[in-house]
N, C-alpha and C. Protein backbone atom coordinates (compact mmCIF):
# COMPACT_ATOMS: atom_id res chain seq x y z
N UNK A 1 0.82 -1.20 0.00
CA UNK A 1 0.00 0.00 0.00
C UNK A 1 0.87 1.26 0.00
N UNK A 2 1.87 1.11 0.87
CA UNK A 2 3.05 2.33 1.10
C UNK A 2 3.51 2.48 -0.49
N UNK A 3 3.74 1.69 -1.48
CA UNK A 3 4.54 1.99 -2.52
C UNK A 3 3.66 2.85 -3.51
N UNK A 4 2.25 2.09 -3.46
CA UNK A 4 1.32 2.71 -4.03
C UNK A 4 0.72 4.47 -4.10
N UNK A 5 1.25 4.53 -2.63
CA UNK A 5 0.66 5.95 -2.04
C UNK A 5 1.77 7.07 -2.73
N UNK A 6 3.40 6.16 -2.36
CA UNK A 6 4.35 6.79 -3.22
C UNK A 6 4.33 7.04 -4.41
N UNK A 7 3.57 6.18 -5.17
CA UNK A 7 3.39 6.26 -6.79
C UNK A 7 2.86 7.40 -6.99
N UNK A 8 1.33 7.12 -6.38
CA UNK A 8 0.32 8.30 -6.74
C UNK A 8 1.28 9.87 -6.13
N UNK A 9 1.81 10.09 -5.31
CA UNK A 9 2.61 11.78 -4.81
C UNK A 9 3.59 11.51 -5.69
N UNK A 10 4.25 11.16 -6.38
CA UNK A 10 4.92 11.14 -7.95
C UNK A 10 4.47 11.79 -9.03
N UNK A 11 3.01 10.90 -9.18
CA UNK A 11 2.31 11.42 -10.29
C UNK A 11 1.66 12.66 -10.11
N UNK A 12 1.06 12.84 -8.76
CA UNK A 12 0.64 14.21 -8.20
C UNK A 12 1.76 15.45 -9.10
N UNK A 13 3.11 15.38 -8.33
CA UNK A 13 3.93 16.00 -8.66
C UNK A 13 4.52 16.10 -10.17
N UNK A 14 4.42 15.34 -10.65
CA UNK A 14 4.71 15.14 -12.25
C UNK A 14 3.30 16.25 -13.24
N UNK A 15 2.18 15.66 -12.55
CA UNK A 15 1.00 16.87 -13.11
C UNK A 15 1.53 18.59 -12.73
N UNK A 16 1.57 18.78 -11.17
CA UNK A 16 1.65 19.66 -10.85
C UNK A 16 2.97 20.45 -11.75
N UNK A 17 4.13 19.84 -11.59
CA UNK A 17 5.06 20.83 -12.89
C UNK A 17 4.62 20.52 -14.15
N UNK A 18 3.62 20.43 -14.29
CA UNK A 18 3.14 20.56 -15.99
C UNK A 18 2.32 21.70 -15.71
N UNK A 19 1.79 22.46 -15.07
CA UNK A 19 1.06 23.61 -14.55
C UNK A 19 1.61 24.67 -15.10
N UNK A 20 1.01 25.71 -15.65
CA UNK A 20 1.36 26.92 -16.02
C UNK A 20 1.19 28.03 -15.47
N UNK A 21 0.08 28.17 -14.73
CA UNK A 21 -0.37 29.43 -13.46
C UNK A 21 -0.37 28.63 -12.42
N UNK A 22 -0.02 29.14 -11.27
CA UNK A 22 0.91 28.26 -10.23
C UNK A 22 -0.12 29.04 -9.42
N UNK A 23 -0.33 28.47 -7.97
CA UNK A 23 -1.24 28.66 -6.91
C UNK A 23 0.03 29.17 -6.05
N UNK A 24 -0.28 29.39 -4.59
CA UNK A 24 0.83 29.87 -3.56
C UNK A 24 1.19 28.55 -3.01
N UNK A 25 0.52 27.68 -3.06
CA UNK A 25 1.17 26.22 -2.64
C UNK A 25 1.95 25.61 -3.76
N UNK A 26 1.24 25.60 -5.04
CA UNK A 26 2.50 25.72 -6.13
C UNK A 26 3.59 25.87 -5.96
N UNK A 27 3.83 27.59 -5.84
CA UNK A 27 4.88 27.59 -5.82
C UNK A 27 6.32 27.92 -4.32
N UNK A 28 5.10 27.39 -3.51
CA UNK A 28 6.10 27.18 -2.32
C UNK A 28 6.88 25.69 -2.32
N UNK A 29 6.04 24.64 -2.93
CA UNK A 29 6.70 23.51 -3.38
C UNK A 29 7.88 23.99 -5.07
N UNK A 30 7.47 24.66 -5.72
CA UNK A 30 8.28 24.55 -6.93
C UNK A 30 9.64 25.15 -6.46
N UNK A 31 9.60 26.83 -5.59
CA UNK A 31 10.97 27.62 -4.98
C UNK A 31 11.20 26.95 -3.82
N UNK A 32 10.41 26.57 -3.06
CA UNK A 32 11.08 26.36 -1.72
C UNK A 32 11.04 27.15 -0.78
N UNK A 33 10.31 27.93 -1.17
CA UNK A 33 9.88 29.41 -0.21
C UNK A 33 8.92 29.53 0.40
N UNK A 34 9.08 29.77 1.60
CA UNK A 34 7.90 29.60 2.56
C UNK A 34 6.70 30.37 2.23
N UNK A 35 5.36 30.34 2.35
CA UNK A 35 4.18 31.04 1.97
C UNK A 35 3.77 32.31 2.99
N UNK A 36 4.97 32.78 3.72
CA UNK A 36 5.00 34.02 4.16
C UNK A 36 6.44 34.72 3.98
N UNK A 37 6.89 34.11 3.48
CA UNK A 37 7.95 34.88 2.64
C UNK A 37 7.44 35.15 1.14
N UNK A 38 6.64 34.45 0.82
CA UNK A 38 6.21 34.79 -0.69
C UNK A 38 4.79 36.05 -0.49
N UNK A 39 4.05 35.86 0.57
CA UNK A 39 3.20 36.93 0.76
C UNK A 39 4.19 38.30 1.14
N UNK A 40 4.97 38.10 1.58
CA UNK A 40 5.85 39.43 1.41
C UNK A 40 6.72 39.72 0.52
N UNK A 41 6.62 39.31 -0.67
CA UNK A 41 7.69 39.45 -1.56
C UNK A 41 6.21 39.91 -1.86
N UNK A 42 4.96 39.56 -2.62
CA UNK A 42 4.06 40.09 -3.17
C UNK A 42 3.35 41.16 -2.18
N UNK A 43 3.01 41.79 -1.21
CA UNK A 43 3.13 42.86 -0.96
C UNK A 43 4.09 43.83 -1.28
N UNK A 44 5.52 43.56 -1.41
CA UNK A 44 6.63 44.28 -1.79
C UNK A 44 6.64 44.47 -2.81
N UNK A 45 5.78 43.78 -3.85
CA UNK A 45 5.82 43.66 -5.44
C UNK A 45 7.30 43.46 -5.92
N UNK A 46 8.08 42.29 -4.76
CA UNK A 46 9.38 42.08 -5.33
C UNK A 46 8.81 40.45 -6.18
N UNK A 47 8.11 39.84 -6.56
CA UNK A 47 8.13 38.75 -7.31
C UNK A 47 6.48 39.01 -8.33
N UNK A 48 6.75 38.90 -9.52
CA UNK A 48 5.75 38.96 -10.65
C UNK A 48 4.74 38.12 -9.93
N UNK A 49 3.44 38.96 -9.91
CA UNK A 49 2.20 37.99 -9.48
C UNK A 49 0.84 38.35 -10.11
N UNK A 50 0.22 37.88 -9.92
CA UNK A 50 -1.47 38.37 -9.97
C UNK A 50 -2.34 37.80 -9.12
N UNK A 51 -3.39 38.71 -9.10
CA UNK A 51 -4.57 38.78 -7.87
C UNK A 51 -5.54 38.69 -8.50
N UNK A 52 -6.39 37.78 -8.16
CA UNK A 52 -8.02 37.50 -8.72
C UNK A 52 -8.85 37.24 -7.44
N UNK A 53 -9.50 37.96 -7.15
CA UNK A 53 -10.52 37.54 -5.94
C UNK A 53 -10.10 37.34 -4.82
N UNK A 54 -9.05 38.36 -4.12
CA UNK A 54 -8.35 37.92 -3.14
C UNK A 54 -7.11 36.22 -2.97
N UNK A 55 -6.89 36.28 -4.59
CA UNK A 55 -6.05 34.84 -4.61
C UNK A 55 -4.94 34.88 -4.97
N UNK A 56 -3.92 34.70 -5.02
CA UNK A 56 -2.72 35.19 -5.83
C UNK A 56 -2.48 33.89 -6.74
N UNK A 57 -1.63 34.51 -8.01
CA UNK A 57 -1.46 33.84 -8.98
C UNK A 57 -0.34 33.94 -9.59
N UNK A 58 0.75 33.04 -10.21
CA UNK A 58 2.01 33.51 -10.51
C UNK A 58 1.98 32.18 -11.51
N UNK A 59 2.58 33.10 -13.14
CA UNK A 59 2.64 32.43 -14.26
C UNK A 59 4.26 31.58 -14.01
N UNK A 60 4.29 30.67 -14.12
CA UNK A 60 5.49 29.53 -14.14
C UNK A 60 6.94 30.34 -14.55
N UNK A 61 6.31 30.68 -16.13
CA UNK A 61 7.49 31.28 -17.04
C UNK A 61 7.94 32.44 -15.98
N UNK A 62 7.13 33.34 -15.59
CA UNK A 62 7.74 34.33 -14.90
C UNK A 62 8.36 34.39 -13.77
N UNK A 63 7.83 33.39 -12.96
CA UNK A 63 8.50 33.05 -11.73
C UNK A 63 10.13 32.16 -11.93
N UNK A 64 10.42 31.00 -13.08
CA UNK A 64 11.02 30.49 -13.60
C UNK A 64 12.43 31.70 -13.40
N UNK A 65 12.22 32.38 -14.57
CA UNK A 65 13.09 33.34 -15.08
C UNK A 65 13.18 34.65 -13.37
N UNK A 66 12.23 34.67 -12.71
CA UNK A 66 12.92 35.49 -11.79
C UNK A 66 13.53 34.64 -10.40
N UNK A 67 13.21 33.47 -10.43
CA UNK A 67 14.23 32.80 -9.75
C UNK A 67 15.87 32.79 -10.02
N UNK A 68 15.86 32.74 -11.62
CA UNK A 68 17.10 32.40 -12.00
C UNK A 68 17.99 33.78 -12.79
N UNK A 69 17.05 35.30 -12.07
CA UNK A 69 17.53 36.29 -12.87
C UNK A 69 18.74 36.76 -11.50
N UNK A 70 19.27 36.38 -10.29
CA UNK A 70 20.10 36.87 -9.22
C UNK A 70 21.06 35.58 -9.37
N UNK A 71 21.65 35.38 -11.00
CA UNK A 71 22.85 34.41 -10.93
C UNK A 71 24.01 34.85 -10.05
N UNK A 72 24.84 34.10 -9.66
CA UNK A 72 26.00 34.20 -9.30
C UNK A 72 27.15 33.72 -10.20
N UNK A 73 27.92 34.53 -10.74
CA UNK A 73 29.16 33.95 -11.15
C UNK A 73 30.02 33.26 -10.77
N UNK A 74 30.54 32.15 -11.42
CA UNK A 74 31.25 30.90 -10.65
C UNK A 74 32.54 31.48 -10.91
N UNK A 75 33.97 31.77 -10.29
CA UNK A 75 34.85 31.76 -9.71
C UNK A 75 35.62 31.90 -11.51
N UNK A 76 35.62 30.72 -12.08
CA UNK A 76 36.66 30.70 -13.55
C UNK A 76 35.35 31.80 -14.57
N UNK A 77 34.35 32.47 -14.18
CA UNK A 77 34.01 33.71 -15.47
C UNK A 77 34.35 34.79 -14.78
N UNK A 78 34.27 34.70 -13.59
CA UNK A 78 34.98 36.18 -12.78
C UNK A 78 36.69 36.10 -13.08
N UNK A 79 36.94 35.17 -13.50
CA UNK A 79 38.68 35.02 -13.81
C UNK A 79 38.68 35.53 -15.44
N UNK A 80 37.86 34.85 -15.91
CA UNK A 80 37.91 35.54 -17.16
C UNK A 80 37.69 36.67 -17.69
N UNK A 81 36.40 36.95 -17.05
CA UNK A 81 36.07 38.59 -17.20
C UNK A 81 37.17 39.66 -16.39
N UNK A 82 38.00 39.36 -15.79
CA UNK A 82 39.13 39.78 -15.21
C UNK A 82 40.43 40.35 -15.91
N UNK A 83 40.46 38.80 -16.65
CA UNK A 83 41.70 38.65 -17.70
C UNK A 83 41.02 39.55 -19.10
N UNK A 84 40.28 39.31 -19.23
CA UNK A 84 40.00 40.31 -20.86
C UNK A 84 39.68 41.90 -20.35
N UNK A 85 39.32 41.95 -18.65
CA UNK A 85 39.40 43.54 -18.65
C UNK A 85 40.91 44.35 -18.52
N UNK A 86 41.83 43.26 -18.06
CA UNK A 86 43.34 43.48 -18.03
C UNK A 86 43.94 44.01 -19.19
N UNK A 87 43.33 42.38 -20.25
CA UNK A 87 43.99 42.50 -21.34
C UNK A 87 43.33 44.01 -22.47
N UNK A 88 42.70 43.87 -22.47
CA UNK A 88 41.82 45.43 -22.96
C UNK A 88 41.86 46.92 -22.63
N UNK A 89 41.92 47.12 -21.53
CA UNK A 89 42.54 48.16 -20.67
C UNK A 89 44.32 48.20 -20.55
N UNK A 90 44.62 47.40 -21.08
CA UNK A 90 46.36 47.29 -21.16
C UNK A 90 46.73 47.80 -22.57
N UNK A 91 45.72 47.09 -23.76
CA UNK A 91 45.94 47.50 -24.78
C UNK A 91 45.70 49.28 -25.16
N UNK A 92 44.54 50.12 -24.53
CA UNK A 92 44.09 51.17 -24.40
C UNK A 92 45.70 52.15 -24.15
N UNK A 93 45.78 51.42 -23.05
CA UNK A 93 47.23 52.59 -22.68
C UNK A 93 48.38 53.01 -23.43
């Protein structure tokens, strides 16, 4: 019965990221972000949302792309972008 129950919260989850307008439980399971940290990011109007009837609503694509718009540079492009501002600014002089 246990494996079964596991199956079905698989498939649950397999539907649910096929979703395109995401609920606040959505997407506290999709970021990982607690649902009062996300009610204050949407009071702050720091995360793309929408409101219908007192509900909030957040399109996938947009949330997607603003998860992944505060990259961090890994260590060898900060070396590189380093070396070509050296090498460029060396040539200038």
């Amino acid at each position: 019965m246990e494996i079964v129950l596991e199956k079905l919260e698989a498939i649950e989850d397999l539907l649910k990221s096929q979703k395109t307008v995401l609920t606040i439980d959505d997407l506290t399971t999709l970021s990982g972000l607690s649902k009062s940290t996300i009610y204050k990011f949407t009071c702050t109007n720091k995360i793309p949302h929408y409101k219908r009837a007192k509900h909030l609503y957040f399109d996938r694509v947009e949330i997607e792309n603003w998860l992944k718009s505060k990259r961090i540079k890994t260590t060898e492009e900060l070396d590189s972008e380093a070396g070509n501002y050296v090498t460029l600014n060396s040539i200038k002089s």
